[in-house]
Protein backbone atom coordinates (compact mmCIF):
# COMPACT_ATOMS: atom_id res chain seq x y z
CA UNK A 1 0.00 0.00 0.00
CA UNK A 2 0.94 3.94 -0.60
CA UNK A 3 2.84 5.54 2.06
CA UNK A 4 0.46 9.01 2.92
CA UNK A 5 2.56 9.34 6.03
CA UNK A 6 6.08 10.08 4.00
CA UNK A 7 6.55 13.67 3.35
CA UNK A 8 8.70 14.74 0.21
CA UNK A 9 11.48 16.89 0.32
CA UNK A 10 12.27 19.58 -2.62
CA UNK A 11 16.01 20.91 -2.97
CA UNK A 12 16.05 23.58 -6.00
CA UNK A 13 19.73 24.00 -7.36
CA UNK A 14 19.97 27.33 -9.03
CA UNK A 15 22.64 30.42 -9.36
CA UNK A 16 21.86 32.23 -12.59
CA UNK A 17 25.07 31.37 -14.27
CA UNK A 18 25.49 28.13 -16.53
CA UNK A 19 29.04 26.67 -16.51
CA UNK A 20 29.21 26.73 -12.30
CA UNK A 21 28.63 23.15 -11.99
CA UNK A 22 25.15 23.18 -11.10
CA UNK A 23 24.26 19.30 -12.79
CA UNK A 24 27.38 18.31 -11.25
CA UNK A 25 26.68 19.13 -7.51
CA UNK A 26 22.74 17.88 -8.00
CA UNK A 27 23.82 14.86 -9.17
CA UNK A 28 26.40 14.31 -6.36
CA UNK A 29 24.10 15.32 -3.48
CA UNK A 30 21.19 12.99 -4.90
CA UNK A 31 23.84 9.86 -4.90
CA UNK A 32 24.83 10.96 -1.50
CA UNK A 33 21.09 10.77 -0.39
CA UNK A 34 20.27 7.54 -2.39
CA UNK A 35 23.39 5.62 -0.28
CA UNK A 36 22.34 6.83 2.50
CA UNK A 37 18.59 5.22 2.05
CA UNK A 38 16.56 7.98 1.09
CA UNK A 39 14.14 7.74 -2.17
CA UNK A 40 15.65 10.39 -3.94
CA UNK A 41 14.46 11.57 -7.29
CA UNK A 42 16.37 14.10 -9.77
CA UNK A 43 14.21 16.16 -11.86
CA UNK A 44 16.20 17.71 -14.77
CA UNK A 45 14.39 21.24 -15.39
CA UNK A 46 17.10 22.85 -17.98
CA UNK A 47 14.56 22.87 -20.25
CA UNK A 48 16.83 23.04 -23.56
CA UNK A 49 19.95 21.65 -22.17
CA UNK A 50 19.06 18.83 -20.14
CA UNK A 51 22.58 16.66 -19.37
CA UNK A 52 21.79 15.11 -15.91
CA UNK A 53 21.29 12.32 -17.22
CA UNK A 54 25.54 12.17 -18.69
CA UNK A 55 26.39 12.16 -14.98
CA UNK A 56 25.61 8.59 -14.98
CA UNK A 57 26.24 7.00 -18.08
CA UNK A 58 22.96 7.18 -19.69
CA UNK A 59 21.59 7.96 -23.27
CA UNK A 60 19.30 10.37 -23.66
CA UNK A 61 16.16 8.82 -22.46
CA UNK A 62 13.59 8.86 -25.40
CA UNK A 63 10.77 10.39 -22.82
CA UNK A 64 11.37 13.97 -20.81
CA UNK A 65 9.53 17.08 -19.65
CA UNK A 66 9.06 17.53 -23.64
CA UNK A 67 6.55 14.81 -23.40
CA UNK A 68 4.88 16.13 -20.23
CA UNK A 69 4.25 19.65 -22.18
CA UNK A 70 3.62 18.95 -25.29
CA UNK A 71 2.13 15.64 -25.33
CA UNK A 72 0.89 15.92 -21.41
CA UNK A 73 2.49 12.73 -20.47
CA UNK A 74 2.06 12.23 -16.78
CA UNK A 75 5.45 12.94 -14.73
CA UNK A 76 5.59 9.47 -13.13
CA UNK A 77 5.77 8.15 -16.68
CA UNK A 78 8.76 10.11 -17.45
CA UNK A 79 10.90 8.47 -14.68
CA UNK A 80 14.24 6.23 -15.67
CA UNK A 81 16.33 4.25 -13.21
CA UNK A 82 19.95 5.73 -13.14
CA UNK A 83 21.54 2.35 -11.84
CA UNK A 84 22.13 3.20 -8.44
CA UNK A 85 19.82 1.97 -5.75
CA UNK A 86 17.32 4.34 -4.47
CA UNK A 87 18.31 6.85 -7.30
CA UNK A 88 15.52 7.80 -10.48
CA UNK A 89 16.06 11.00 -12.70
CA UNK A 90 13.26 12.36 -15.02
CA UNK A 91 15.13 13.97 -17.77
CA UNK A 92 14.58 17.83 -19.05
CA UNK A 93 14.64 18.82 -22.83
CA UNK A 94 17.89 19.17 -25.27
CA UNK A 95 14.89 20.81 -27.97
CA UNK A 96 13.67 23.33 -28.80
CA UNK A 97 12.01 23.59 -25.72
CA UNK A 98 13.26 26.34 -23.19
CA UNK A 99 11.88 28.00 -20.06
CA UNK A 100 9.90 30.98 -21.79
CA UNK A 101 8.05 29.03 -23.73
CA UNK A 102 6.32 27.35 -20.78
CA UNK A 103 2.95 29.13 -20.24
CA UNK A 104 1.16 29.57 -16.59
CA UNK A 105 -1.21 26.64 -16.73
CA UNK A 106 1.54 23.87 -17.64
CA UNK A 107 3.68 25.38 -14.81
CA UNK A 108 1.10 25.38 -12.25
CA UNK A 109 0.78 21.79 -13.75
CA UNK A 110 4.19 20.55 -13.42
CA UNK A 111 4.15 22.15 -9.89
CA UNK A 112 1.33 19.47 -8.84
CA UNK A 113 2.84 16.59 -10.41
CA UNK A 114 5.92 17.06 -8.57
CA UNK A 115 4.60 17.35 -5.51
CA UNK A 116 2.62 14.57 -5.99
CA UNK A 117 5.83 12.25 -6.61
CA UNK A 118 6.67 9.12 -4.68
CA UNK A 119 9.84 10.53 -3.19
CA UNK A 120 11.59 10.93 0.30
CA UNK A 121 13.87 14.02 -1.79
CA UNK A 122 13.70 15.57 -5.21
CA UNK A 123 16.33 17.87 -6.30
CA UNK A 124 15.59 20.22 -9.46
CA UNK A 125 18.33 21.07 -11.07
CA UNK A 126 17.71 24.53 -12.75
CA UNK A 127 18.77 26.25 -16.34
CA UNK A 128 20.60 29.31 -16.02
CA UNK A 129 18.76 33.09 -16.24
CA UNK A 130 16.11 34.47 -13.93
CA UNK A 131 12.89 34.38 -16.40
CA UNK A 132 10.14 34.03 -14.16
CA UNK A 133 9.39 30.23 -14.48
CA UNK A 134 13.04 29.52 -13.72
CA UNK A 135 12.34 31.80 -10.23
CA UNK A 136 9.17 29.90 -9.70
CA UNK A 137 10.18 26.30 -9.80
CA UNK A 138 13.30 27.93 -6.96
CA UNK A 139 10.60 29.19 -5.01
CA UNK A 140 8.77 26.10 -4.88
CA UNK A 141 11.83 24.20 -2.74
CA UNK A 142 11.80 23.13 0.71
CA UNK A 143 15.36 23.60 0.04
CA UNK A 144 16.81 26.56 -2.16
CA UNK A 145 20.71 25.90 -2.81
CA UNK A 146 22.63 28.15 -5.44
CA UNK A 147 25.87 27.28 -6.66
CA UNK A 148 29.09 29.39 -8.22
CA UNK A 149 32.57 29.39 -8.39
CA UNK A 150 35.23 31.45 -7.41
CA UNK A 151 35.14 33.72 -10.67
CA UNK A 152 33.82 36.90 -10.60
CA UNK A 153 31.14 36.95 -12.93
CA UNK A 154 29.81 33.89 -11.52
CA UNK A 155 29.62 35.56 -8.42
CA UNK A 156 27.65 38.66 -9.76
CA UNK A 157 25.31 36.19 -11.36
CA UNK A 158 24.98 34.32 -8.52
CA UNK A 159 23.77 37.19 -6.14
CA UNK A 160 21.50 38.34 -9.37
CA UNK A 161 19.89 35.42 -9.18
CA UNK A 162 19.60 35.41 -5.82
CA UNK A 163 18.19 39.36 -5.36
CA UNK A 164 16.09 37.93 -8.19
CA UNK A 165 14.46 35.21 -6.48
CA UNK A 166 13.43 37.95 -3.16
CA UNK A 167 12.33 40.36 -5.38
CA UNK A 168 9.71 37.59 -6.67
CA UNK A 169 8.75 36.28 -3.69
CA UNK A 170 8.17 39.76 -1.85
CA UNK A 171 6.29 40.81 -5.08
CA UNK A 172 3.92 38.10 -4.33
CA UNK A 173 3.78 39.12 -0.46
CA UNK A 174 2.71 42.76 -1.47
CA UNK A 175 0.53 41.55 -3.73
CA UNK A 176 -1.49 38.76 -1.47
CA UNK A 177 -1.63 41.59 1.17
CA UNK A 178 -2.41 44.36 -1.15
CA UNK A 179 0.41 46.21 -0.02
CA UNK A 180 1.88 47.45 -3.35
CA UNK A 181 0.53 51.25 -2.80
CA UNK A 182 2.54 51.15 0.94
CA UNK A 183 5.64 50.17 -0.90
CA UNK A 184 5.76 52.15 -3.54
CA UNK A 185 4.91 55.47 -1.30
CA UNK A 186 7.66 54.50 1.10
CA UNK A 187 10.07 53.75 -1.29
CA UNK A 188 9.24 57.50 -3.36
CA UNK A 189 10.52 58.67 -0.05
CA UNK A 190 13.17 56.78 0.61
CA UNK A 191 15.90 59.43 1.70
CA UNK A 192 13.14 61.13 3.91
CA UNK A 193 13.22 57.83 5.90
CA UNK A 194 16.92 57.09 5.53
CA UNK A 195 16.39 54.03 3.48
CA UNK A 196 19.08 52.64 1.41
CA UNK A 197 18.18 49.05 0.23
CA UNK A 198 16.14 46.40 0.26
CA UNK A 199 17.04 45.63 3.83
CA UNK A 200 16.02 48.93 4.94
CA UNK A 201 12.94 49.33 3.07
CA UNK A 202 11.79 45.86 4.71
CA UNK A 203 12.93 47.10 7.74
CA UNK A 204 11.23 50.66 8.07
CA UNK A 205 7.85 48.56 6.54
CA UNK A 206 8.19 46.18 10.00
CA UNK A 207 8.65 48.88 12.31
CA UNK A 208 6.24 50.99 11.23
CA UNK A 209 3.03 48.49 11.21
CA UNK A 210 2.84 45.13 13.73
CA UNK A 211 0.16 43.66 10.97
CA UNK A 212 2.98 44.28 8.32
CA UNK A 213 5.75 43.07 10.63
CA UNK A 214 3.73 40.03 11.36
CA UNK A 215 2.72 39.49 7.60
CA UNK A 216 6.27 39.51 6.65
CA UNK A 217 7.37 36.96 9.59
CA UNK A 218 5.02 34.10 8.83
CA UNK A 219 5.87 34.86 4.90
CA UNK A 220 8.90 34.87 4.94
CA UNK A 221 9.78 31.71 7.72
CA UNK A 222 11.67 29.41 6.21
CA UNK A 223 12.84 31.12 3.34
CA UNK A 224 16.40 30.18 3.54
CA UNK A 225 18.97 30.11 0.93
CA UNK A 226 22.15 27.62 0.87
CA UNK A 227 25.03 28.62 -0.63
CA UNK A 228 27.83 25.72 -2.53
CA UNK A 229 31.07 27.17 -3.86
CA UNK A 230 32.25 24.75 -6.30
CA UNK A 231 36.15 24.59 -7.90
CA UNK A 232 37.58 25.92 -4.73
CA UNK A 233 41.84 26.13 -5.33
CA UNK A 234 42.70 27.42 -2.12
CA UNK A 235 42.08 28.60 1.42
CA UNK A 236 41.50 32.30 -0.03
CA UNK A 237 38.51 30.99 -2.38
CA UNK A 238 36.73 28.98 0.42
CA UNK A 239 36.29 32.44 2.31
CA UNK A 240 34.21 33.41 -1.16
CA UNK A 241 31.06 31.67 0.12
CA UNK A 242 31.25 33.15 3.47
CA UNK A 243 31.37 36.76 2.51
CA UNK A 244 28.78 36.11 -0.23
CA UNK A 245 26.78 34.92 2.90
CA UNK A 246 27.62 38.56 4.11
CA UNK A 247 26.57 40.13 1.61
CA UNK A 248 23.10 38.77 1.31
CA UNK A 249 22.51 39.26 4.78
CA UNK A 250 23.96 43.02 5.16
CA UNK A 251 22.15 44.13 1.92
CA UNK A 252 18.83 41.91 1.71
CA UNK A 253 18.41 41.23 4.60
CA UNK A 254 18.03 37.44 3.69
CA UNK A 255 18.95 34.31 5.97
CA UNK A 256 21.41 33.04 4.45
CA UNK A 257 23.73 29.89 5.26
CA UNK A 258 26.98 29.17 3.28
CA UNK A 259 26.82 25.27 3.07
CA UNK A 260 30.04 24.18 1.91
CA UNK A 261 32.38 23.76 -0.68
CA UNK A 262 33.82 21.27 -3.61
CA UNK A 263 37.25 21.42 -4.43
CA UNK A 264 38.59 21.61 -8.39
CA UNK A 265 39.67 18.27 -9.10
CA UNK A 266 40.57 16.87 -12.70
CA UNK A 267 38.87 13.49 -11.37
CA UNK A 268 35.71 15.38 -12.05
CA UNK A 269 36.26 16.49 -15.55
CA UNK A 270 37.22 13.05 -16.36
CA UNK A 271 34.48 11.90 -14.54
CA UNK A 272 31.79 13.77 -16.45
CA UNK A 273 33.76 12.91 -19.82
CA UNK A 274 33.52 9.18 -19.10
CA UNK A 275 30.08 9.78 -18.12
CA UNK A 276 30.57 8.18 -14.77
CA UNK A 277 28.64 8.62 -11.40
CA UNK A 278 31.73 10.51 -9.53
CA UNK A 279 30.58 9.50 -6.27
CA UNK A 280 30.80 5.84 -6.88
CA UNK A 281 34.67 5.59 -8.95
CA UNK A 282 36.15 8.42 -7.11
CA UNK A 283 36.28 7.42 -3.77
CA UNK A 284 39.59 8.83 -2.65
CA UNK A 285 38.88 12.20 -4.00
CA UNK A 286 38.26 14.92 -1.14
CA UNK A 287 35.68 16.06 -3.25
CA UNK A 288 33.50 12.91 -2.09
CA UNK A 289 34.13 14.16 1.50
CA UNK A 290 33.66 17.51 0.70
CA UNK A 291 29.86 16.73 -1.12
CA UNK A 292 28.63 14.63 1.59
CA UNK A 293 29.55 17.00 4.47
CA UNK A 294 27.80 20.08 2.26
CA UNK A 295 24.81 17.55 1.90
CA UNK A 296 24.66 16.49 5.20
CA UNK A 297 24.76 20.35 6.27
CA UNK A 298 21.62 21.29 3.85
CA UNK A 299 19.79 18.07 5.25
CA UNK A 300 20.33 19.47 8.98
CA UNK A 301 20.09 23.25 8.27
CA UNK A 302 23.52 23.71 10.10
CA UNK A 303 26.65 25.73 8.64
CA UNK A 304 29.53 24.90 7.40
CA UNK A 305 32.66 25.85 10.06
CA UNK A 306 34.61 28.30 8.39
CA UNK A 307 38.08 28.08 10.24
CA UNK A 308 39.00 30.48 12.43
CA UNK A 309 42.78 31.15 10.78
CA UNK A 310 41.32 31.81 7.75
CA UNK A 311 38.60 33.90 8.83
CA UNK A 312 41.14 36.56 10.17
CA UNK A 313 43.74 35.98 7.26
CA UNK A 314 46.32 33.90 8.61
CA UNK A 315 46.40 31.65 6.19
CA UNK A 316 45.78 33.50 3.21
């Protein structure tokens, strides 16, 4: 009989940026899952240049999201068995097919259907951008993770995406609460009230009204972002995620958690050129280390321990 009593996890893998590894890290964080006995299901949502499925040796599967849109397949038919125990993917599109082109109704559709999957976790591993589908599907996780390297554009897209994804989500706060009018008046006298971001704007709205500061409590509990630096070559690079973490907090405002890192390794470029599950055939690599204590920190909403030496430049 059906489990009702199991209760499925979302983790949305985003950051705005292709080329940071995104499909890499999903991948890697829904093996470490499946070992560890959890259901886990990957759902590839770069609509247009789906390649989770490389990550583990598979052709493309003939069925994907394509199917669900265009030919409204149901999304349990879509799944495919990745060979590892515990682990199913349900492929994206390498078409024509691309985020834009997905109208309200199918995306309120493919909302349902994933929530309605047989699943202890399912990760969504996101195209790059910030159209408004792309934000959506982020919003929708139990778990929002964004990933970048230590590059500089990556990081600008990264906290894009990121300023992106609270812009959307407090849109849809003012406009449940009909607060749009409050807003904008507030914010068309913003040096009058001495605000100077986001974070300020938020903050004056709070102080000034316990209905708004209570709105903005319950809507916003929860909303957590995690933060993965991938390609980390050396100690000056891992302190990247924790002032990004900084950043997000001093200027949005946001709760923010910097979840750990993966080191550059050539293992992983072979890896992904054999089209090999890296978790299984690169056991020595600290990367495998390094993925499972960054998944086990998402899992348990804890940190990861930036050392104190580097934190005040000692070994920089």
């Amino acid at each position: 009989m059906e489990d009702t009593s199991r209760h499925t996890e979302i983790w949305a893998v985003g950051g705005g940026k292709g080329g940071t590894g995104k499909s890499f890290i999903t991948s890697s964080m829904g093996t470490c899952l499946a070992l560890k006995g959890k259901k886990t299901l990957l759902l590839d949502a770069d609509l247009g240049g789906a390649n989770l499925h490389n990550f583990f040796g598979l052709i493309s599967p003939k069925r994907s999201l394509t199917d669900f849109f265009e030919k409204r397949a149901l999304l349990q038919e879509l799944i495919v068995h990745t060979g590892i125990a515990n682990l199913e993917l349900i492929t994206g599109s390498t078409g024509s097919l691309d985020s834009e082109s997905i109208n309200y109704a199918q995306k309120q559709r493919l909302f349902r259907h994933i929530r309605a999957l047989d699943a202890d976790t399912i990760l969504i591993d996101l195209g790059g951008g910030t159209h408004i589908n792309t934000l959506d599907t982020f919003l929708l996780a139990d778990k929002m993770i964004v990933v970048t390297v230590p590059e500089i554009t990556a990081i600008e897209n990264m906290y894009q995406f990121v300023k992106s994804v609270y812009y959307r989500k407090l849109k849809s706060i003012f406009k449940a609460y009909d607060l749009n009018t409050v807003v904008q008046d507030t914010w068309k006298n913003r040096t009058v009230h001495n605000i100077r971001n986001l974070k300020d704007l938020i903050g004056y709205l709070k102080q000034g009204s316990e209905q708004i500061r209570a709105i903005f409590n319950r809507e916003m509990s929860g909303f957590v972002v995690h933060i993965i630096l991938n390609e980390v070559r050396s100690p000056k690079d891992i302190l990247i995620g924790e002032n990004l973490k900084r950043a997000c907090v001093n200027f949005l405002g946001l709760q923010v958690v910097y979840s750990g890192y993966a080191s550059y390794d050539e293992a992983v470029h072979k890896s992904i050129n054999n089209k090999e599950a890296f978790m299984l055939f690169n056991r020595l690599s600290p990367v495998v280390k390094e993925i499972r204590q960054l998944t086990e920190h998402i899992e348990t909403e804890t940190a990861f321990s930036v050392p104190e030496d580097l934190l005040d430049g000692r070994i920089l």
